[in-house]
PDB file of N, CA and C in Angstrom:
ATOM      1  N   UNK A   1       4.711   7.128   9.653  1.00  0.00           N
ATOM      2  CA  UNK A   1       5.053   8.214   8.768  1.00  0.00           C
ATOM      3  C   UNK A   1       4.159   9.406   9.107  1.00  0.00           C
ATOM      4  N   UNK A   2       4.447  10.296   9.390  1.00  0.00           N
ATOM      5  CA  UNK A   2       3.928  12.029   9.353  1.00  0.00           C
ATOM      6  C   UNK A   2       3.373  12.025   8.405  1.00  0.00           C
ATOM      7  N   UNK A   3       2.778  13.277   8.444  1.00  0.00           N
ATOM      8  CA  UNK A   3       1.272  13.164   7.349  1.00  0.00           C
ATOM      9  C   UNK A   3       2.392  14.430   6.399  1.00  0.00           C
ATOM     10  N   UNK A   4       3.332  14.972   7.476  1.00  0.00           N
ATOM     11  CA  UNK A   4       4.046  16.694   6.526  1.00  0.00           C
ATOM     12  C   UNK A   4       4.815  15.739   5.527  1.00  0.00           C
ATOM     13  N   UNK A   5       5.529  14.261   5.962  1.00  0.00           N
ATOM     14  CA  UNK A   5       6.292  13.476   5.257  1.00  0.00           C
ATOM     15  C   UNK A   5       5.555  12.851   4.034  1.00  0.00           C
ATOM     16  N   UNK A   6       3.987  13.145   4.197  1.00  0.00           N
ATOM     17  CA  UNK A   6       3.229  12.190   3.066  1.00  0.00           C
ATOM     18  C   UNK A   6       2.893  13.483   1.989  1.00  0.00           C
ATOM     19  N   UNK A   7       2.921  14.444   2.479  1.00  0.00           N
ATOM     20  CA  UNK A   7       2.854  15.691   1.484  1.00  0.00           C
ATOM     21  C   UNK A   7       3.792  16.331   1.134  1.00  0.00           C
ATOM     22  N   UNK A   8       4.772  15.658   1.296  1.00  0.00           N
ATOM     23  CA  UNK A   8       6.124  16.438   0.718  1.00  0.00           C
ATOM     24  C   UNK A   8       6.192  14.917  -0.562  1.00  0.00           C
ATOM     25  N   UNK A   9       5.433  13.754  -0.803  1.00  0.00           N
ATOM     26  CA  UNK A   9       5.674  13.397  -1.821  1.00  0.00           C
ATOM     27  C   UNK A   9       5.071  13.607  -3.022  1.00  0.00           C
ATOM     28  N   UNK A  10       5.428  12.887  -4.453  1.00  0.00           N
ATOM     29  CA  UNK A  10       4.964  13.508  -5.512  1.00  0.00           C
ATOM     30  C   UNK A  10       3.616  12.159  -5.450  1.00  0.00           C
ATOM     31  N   UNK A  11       2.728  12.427  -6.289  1.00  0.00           N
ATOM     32  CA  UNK A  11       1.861  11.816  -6.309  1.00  0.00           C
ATOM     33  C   UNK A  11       1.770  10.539  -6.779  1.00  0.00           C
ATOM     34  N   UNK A  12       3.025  10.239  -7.690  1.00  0.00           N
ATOM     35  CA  UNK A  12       3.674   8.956  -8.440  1.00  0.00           C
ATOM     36  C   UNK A  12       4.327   8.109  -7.194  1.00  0.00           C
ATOM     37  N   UNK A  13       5.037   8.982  -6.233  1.00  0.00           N
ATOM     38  CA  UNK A  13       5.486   7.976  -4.562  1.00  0.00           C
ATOM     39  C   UNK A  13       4.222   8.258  -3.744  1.00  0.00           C
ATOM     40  N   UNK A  14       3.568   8.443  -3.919  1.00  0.00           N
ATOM     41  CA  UNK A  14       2.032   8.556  -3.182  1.00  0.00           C
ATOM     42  C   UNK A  14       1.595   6.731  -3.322  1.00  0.00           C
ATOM     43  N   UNK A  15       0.868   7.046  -4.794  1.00  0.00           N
ATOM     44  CA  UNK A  15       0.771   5.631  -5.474  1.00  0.00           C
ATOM     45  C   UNK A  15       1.832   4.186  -5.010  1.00  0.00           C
ATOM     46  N   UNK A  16       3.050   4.709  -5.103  1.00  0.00           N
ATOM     47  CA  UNK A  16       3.656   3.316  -5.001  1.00  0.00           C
ATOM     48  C   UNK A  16       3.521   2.990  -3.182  1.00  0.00           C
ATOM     49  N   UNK A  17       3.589   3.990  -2.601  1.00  0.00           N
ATOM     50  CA  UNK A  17       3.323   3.775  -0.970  1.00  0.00           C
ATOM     51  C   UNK A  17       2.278   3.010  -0.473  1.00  0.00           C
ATOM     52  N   UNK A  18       1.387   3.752  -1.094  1.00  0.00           N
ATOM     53  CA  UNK A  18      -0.357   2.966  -0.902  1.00  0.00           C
ATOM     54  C   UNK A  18       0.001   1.683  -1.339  1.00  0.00           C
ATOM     55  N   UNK A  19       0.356   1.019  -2.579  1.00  0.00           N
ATOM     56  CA  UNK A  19       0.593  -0.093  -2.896  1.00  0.00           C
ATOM     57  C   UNK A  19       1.602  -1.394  -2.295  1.00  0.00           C
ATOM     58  N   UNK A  20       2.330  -0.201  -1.396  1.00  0.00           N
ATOM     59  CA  UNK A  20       3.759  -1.499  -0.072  1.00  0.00           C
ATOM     60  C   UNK A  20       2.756  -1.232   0.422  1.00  0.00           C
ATOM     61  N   UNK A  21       2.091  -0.348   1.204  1.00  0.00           N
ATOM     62  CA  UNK A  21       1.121  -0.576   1.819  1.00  0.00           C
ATOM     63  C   UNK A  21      -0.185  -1.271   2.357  1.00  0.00           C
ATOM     64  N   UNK A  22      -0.569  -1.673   1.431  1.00  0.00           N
ATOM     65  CA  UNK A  22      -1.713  -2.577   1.190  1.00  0.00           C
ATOM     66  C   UNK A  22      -0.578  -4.210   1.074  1.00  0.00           C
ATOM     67  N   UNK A  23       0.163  -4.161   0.543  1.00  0.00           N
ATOM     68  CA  UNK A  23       0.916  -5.079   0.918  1.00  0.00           C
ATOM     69  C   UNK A  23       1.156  -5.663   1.995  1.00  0.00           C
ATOM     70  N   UNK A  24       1.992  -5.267   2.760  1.00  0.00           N
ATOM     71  CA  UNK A  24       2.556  -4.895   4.192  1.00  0.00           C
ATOM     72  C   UNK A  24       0.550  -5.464   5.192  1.00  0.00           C
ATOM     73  N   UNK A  25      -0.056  -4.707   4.823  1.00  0.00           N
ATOM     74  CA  UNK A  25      -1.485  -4.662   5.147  1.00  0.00           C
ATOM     75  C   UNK A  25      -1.634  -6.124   5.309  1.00  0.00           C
ATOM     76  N   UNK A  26      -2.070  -6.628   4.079  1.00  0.00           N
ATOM     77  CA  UNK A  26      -2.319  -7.891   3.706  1.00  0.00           C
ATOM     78  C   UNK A  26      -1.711  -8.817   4.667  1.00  0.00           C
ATOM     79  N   UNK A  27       0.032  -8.736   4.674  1.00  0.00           N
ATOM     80  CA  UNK A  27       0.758  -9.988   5.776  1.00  0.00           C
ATOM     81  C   UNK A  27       0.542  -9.694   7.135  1.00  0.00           C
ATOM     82  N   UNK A  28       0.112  -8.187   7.218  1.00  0.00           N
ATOM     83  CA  UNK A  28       0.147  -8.564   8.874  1.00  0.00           C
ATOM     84  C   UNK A  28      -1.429  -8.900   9.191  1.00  0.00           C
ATOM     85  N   UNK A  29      -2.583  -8.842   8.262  1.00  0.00           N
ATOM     86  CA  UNK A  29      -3.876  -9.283   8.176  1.00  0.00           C
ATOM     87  C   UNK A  29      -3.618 -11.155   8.673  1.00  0.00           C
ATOM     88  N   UNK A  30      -2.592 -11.570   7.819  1.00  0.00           N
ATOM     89  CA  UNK A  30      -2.487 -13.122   7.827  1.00  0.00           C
ATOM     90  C   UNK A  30      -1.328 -13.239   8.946  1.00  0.00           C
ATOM     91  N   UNK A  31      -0.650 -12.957   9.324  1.00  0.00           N
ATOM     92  CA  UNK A  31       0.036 -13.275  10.539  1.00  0.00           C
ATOM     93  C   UNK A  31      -1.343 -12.853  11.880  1.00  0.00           C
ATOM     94  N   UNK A  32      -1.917 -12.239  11.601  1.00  0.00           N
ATOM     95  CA  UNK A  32      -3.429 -12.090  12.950  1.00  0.00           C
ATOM     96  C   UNK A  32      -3.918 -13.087  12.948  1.00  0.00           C
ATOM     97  N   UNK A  33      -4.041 -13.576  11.431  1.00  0.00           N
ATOM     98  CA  UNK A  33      -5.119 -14.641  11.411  1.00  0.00           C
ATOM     99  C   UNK A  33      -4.389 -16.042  12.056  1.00  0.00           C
ATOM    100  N   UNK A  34      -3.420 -16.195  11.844  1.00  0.00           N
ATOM    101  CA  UNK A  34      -1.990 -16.893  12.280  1.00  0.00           C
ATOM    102  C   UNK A  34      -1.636 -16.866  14.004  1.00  0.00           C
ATOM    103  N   UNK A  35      -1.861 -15.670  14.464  1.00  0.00           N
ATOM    104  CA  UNK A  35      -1.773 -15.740  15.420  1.00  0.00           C
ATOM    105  C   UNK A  35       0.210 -15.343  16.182  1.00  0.00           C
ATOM    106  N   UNK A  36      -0.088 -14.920  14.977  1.00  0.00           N
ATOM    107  CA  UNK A  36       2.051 -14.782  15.371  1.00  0.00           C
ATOM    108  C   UNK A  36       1.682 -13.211  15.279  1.00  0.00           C
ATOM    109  N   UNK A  37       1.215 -12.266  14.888  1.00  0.00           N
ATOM    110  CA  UNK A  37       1.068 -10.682  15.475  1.00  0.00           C
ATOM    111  C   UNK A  37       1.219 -10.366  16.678  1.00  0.00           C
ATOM    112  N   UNK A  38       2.268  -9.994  16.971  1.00  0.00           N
ATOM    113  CA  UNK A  38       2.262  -9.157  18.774  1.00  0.00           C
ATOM    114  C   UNK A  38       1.699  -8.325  18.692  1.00  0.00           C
ATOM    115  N   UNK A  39       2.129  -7.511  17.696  1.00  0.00           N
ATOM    116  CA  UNK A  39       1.674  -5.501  18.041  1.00  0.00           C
ATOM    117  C   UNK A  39       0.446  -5.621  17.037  1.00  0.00           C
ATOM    118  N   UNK A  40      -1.241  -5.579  17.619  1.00  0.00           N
ATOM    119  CA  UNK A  40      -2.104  -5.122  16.417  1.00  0.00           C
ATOM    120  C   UNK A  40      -2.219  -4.273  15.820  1.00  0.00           C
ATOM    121  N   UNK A  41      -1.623  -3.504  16.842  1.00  0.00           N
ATOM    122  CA  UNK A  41      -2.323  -1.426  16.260  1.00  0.00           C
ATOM    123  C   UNK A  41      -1.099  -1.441  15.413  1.00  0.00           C
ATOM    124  N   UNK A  42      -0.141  -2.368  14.345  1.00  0.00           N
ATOM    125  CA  UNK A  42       0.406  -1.863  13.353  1.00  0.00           C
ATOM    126  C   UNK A  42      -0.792  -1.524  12.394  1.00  0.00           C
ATOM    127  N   UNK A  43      -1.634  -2.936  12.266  1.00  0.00           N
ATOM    128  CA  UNK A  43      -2.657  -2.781  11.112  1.00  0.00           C
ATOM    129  C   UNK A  43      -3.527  -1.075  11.204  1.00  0.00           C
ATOM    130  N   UNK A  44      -3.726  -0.627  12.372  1.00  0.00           N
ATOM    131  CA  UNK A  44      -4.817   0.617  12.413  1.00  0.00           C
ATOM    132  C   UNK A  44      -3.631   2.021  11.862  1.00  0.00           C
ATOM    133  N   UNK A  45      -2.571   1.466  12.253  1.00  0.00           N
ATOM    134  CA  UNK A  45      -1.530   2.923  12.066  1.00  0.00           C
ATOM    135  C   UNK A  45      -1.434   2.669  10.183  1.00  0.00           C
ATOM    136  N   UNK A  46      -1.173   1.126   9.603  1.00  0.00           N
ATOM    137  CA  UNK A  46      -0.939   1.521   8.483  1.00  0.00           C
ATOM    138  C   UNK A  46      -2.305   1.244   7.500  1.00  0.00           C
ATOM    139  N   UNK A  47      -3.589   1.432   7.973  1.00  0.00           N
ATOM    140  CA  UNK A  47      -4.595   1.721   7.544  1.00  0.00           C
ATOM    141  C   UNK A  47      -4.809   3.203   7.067  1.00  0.00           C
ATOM    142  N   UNK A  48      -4.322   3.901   8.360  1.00  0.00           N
ATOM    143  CA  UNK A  48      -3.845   5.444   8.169  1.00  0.00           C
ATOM    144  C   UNK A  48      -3.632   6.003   7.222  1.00  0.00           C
ATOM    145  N   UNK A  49      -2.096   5.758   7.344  1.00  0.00           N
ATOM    146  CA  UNK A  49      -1.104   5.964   6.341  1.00  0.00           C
ATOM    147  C   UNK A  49      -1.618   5.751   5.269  1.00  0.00           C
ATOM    148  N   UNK A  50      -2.530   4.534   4.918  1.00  0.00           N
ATOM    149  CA  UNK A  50      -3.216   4.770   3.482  1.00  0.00           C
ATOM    150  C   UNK A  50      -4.242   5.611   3.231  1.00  0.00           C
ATOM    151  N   UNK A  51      -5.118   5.978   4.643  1.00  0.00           N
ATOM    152  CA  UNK A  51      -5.779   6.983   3.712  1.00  0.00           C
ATOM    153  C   UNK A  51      -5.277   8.052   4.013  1.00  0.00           C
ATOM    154  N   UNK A  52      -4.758   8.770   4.383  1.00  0.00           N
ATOM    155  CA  UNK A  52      -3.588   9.759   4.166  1.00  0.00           C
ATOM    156  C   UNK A  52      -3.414   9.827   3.003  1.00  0.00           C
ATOM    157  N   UNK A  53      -2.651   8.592   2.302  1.00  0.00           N
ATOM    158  CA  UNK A  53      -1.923   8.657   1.097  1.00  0.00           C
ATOM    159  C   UNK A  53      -3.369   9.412   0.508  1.00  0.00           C
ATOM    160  N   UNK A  54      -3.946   8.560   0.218  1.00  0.00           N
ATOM    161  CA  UNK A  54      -5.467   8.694  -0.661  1.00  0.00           C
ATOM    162  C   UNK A  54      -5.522  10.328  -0.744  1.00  0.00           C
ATOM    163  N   UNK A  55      -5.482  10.675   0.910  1.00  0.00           N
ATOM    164  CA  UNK A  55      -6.604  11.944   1.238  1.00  0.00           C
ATOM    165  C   UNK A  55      -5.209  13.415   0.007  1.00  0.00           C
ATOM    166  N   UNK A  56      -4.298  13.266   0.406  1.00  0.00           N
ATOM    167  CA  UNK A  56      -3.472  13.886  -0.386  1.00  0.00           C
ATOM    168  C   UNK A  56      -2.783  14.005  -1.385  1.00  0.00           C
ATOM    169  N   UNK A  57      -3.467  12.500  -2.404  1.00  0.00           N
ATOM    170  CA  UNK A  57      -3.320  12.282  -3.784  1.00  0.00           C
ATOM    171  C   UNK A  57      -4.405  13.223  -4.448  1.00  0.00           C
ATOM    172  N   UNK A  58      -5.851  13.038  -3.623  1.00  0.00           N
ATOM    173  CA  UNK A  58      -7.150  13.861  -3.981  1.00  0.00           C
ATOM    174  C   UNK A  58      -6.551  15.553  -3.706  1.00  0.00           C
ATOM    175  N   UNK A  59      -6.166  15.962  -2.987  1.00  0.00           N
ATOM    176  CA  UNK A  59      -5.542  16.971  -2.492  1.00  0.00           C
ATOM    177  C   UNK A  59      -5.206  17.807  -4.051  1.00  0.00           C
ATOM    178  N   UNK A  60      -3.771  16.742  -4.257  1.00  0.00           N
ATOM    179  CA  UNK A  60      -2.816  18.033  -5.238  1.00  0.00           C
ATOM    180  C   UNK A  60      -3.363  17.565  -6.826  1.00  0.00           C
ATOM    181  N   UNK A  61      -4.865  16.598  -6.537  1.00  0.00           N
ATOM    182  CA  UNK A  61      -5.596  16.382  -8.193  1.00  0.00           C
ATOM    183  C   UNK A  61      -6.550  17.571  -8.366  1.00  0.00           C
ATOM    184  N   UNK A  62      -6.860  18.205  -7.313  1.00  0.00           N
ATOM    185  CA  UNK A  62      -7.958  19.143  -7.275  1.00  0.00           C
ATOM    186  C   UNK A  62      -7.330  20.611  -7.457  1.00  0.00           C
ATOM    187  N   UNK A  63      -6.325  20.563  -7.087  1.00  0.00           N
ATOM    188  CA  UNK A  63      -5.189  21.807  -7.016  1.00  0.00           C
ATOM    189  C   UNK A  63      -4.980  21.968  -8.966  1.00  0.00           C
ATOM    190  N   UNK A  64      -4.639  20.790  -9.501  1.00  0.00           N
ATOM    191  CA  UNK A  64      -4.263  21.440 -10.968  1.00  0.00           C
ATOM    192  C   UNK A  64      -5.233  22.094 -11.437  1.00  0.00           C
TER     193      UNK A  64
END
């Protein structure tokens, strides 16, 4: 996901993103540990994406 795509959301789909996120996080944490992960650098791309989310939830809280 684009970071222009993470700031065009409202801060309520901010929240629920971070939260599939950390999800999503979690299974491909245990498929590593498992040993069934092909692609690692999913985990570093959607590490990102969460703090992204984070960095532009702080963003439009400081703005009101």
């Amino acid at each position: 996901m684009k970071l222009q795509e993470i700031r065009e959301k409202t801060i309520d789909e901010l929240n629920e993103l971070i939260k599939d996120s950390k999800k999503q996080l979690l299974d491909l944490r245990m498929q590593k540990a498992l040993q069934k992960l092909e692609n690692t650098a999913q985990i570093g791309k959607l590490r990102t994406v969460i703090a992204q989310a984070k960095t532009v939830i702080k963003e439009k809280s400081e703005v009101k």
